[in-house]
N, C-alpha and C. Protein backbone atom coordinates (compact mmCIF):
# COMPACT_ATOMS: atom_id res chain seq x y z
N UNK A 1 0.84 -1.17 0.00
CA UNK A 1 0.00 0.00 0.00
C UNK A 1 0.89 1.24 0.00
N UNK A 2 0.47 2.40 -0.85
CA UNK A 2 1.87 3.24 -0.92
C UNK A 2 0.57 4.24 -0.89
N UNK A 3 0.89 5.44 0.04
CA UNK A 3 0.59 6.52 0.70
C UNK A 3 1.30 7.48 -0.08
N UNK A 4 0.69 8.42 -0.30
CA UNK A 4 0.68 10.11 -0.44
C UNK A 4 0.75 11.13 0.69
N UNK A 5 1.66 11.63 1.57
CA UNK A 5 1.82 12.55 2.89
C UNK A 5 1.62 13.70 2.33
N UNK A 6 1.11 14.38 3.01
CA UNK A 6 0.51 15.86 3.04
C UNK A 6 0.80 16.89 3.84
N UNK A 7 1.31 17.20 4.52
CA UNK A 7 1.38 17.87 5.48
C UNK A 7 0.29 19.31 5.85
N UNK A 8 -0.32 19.20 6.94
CA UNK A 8 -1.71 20.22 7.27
C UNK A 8 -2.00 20.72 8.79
N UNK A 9 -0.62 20.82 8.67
CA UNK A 9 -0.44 21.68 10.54
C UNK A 9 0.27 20.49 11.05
N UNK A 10 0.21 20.41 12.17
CA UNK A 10 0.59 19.47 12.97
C UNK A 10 -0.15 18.03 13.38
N UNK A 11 -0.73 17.89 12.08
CA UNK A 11 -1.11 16.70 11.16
C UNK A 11 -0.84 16.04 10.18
N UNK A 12 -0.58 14.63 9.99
CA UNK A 12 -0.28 14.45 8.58
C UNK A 12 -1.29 13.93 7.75
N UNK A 13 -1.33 14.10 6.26
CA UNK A 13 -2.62 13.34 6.10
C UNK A 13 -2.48 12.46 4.77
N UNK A 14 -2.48 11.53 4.91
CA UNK A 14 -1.79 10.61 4.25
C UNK A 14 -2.94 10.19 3.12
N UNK A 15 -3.11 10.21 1.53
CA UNK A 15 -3.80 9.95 0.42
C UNK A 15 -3.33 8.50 -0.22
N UNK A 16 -4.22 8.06 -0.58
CA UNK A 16 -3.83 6.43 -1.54
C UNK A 16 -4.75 6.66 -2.62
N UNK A 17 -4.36 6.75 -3.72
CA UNK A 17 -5.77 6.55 -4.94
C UNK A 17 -5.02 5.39 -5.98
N UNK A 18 -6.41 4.67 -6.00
CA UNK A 18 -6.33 3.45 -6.66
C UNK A 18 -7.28 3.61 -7.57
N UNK A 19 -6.80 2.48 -8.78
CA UNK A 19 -7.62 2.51 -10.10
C UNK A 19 -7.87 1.03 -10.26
N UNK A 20 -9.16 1.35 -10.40
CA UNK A 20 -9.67 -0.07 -10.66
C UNK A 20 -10.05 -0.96 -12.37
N UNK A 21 -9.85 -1.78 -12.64
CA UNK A 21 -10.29 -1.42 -14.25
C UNK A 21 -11.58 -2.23 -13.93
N UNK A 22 -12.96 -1.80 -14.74
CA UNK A 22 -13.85 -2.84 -14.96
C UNK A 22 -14.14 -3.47 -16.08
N UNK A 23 -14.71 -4.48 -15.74
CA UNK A 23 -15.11 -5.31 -16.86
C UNK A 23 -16.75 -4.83 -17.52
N UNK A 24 -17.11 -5.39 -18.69
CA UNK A 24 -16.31 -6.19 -19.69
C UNK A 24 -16.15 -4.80 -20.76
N UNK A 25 -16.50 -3.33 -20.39
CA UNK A 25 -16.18 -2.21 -21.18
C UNK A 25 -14.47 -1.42 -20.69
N UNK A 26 -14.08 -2.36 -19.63
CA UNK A 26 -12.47 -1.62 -19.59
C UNK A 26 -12.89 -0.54 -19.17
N UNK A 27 -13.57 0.29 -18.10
CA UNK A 27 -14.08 1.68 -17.83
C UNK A 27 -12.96 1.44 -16.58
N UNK A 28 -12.43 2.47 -16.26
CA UNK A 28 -11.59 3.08 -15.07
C UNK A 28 -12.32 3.71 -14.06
N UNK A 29 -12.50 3.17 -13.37
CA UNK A 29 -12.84 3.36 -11.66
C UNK A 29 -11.93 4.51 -10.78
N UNK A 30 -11.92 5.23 -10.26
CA UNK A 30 -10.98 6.10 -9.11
C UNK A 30 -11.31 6.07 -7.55
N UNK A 31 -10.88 5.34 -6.63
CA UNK A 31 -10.81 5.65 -5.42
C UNK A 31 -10.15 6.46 -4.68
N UNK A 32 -10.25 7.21 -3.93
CA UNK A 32 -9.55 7.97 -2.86
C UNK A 32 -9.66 7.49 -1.93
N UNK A 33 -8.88 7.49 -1.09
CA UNK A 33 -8.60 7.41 0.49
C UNK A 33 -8.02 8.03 1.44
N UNK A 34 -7.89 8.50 2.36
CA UNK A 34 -7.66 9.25 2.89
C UNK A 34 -7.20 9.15 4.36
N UNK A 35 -6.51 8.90 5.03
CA UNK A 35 -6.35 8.85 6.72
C UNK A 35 -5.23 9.81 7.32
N UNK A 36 -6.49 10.62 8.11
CA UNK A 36 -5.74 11.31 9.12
C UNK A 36 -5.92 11.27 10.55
N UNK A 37 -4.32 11.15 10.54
CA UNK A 37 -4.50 10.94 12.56
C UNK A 37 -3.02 9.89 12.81
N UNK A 38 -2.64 9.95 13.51
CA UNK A 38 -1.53 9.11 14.09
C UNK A 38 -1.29 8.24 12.91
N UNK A 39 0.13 8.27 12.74
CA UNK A 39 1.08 7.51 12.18
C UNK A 39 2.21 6.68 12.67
N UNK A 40 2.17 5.38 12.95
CA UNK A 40 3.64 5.57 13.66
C UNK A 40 4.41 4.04 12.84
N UNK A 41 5.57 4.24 12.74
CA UNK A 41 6.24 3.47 12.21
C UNK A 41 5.44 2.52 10.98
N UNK A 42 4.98 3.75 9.81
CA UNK A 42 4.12 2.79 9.02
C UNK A 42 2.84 2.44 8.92
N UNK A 43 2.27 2.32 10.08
CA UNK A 43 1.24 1.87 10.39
C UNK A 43 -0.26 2.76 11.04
N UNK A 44 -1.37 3.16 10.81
CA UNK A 44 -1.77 4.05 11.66
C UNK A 44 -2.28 3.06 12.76
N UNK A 45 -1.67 4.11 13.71
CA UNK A 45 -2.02 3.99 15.17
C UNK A 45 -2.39 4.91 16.02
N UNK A 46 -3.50 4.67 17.28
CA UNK A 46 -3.90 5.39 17.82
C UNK A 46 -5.39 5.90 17.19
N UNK A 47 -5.64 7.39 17.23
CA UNK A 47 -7.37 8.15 17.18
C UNK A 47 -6.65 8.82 15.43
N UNK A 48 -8.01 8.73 14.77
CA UNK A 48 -7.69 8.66 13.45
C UNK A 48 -9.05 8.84 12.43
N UNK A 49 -8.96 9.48 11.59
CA UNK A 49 -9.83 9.46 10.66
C UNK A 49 -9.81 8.52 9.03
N UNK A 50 -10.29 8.05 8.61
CA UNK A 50 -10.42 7.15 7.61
C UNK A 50 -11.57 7.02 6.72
N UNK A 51 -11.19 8.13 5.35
CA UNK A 51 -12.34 8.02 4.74
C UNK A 51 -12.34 7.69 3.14
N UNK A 52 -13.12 7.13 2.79
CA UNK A 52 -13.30 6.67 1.04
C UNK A 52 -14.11 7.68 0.50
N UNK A 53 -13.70 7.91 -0.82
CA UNK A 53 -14.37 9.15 -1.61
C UNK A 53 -16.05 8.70 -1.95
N UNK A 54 -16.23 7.34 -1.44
CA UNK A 54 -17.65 7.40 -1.50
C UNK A 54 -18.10 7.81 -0.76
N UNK A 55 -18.17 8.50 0.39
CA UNK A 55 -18.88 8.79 1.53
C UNK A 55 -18.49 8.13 2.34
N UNK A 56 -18.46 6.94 2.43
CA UNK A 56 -17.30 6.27 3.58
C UNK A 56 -16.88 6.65 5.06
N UNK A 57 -16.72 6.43 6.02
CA UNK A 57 -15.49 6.90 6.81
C UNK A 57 -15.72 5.97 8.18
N UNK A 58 -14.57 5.85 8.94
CA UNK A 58 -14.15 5.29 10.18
C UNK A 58 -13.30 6.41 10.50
N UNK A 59 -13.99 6.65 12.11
CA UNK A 59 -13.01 7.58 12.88
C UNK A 59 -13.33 6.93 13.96
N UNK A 60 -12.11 6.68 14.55
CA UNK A 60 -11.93 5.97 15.97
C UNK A 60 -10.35 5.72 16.09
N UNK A 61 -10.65 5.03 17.21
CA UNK A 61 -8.53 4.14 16.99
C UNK A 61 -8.53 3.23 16.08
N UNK A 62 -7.20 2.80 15.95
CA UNK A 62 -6.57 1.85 15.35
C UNK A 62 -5.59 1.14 16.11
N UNK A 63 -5.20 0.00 15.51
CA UNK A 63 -4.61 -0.71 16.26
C UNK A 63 -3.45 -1.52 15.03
N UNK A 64 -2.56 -1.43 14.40
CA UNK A 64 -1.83 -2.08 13.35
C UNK A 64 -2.44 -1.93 12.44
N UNK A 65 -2.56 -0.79 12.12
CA UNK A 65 -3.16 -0.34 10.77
C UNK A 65 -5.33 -0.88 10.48
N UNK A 66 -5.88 -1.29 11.49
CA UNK A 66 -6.96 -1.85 11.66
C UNK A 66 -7.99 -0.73 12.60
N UNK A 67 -9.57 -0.89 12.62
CA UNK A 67 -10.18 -0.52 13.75
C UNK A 67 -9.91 -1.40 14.64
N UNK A 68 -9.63 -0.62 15.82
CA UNK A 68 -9.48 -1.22 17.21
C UNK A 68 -10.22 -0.45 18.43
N UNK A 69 -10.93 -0.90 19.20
CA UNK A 69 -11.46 0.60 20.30
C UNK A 69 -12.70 0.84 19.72
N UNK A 70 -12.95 1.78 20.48
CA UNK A 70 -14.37 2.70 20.29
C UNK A 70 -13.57 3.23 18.51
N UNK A 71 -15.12 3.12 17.70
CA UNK A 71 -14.95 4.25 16.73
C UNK A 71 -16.45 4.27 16.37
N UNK A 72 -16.43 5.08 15.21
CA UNK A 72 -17.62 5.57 14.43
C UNK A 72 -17.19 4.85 13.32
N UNK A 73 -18.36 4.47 12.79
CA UNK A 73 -18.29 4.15 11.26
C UNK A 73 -19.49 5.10 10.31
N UNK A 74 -19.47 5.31 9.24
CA UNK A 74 -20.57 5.91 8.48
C UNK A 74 -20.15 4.94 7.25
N UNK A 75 -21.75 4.20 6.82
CA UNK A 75 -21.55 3.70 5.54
C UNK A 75 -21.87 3.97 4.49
N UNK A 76 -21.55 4.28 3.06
CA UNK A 76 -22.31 4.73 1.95
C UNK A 76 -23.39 5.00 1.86
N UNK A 77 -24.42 4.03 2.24
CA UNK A 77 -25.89 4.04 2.30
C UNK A 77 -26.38 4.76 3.75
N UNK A 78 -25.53 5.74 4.64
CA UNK A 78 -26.29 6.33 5.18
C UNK A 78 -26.38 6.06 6.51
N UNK A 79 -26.13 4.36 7.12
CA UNK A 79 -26.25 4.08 8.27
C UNK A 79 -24.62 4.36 9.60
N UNK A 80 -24.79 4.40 10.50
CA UNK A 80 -24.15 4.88 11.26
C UNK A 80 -24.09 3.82 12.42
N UNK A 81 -22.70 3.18 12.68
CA UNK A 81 -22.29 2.04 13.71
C UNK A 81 -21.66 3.41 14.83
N UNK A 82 -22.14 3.46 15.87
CA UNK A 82 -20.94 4.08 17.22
C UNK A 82 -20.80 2.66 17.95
N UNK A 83 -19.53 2.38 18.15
CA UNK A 83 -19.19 1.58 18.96
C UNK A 83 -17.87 0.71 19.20
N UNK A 84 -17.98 -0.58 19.79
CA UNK A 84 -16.57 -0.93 19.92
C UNK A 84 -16.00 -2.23 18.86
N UNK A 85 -14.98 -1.89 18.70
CA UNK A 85 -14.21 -3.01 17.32
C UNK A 85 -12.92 -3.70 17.72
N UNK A 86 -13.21 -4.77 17.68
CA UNK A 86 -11.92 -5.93 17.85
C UNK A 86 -11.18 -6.74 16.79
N UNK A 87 -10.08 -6.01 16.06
CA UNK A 87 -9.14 -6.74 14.80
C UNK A 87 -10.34 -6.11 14.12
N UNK A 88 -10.78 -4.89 13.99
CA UNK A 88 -11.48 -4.41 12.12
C UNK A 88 -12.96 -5.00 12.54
N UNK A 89 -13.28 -5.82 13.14
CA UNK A 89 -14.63 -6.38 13.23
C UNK A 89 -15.83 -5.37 14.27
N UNK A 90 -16.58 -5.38 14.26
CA UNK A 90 -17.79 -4.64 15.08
C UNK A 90 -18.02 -5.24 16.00
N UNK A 91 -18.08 -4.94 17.37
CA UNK A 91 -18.19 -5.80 18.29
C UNK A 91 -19.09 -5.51 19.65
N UNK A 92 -20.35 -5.76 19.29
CA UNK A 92 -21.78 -5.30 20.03
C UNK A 92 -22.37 -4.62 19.60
């Protein structure tokens, strides 16, 4: 995974855009991504924002580059998880 750094105060904010190709017309897809909030050795760690150019986003901790801890999720379609996550998974 190769990151784009930004620098935005005494934040960093790290970009990934990926291209997807689809089938069966070969049309090019664009994702953005986006995470800001603690970085450390590579990996985000700690309280953090994490969002996809679809509407997307996780803000909470992390834990090895994963949700870990209390976070928020918002999903494309609108619905909204507050709560706690163990290894990326939702948990209650």
């Amino acid at each position: 995974m190769i990151w784009a750094a930004e620098d935005v105060g005494s934040e960093i904010l790290y970009t990934k855009n990926q291209t997807m190709e689809m089938e069966p017309h070969h049309a090019q897809s664009i994702f953005q991504k986006t995470y800001k909030g603690n970085w450390i050795m590579g990996e985000m760690q700690g309280i953090g924002k994490y969002t996809l150019s679809e509407g997307e986003f996780y803000y909470g901790y992390f834990k090895n580059n994963i949700p870990n801890g209390h976070g928020i999720r918002k999903f494309a379609n609108g619905d909204l998880y507050d709560g706690q996550y163990v290894d990326g998974y939702q948990s209650g």
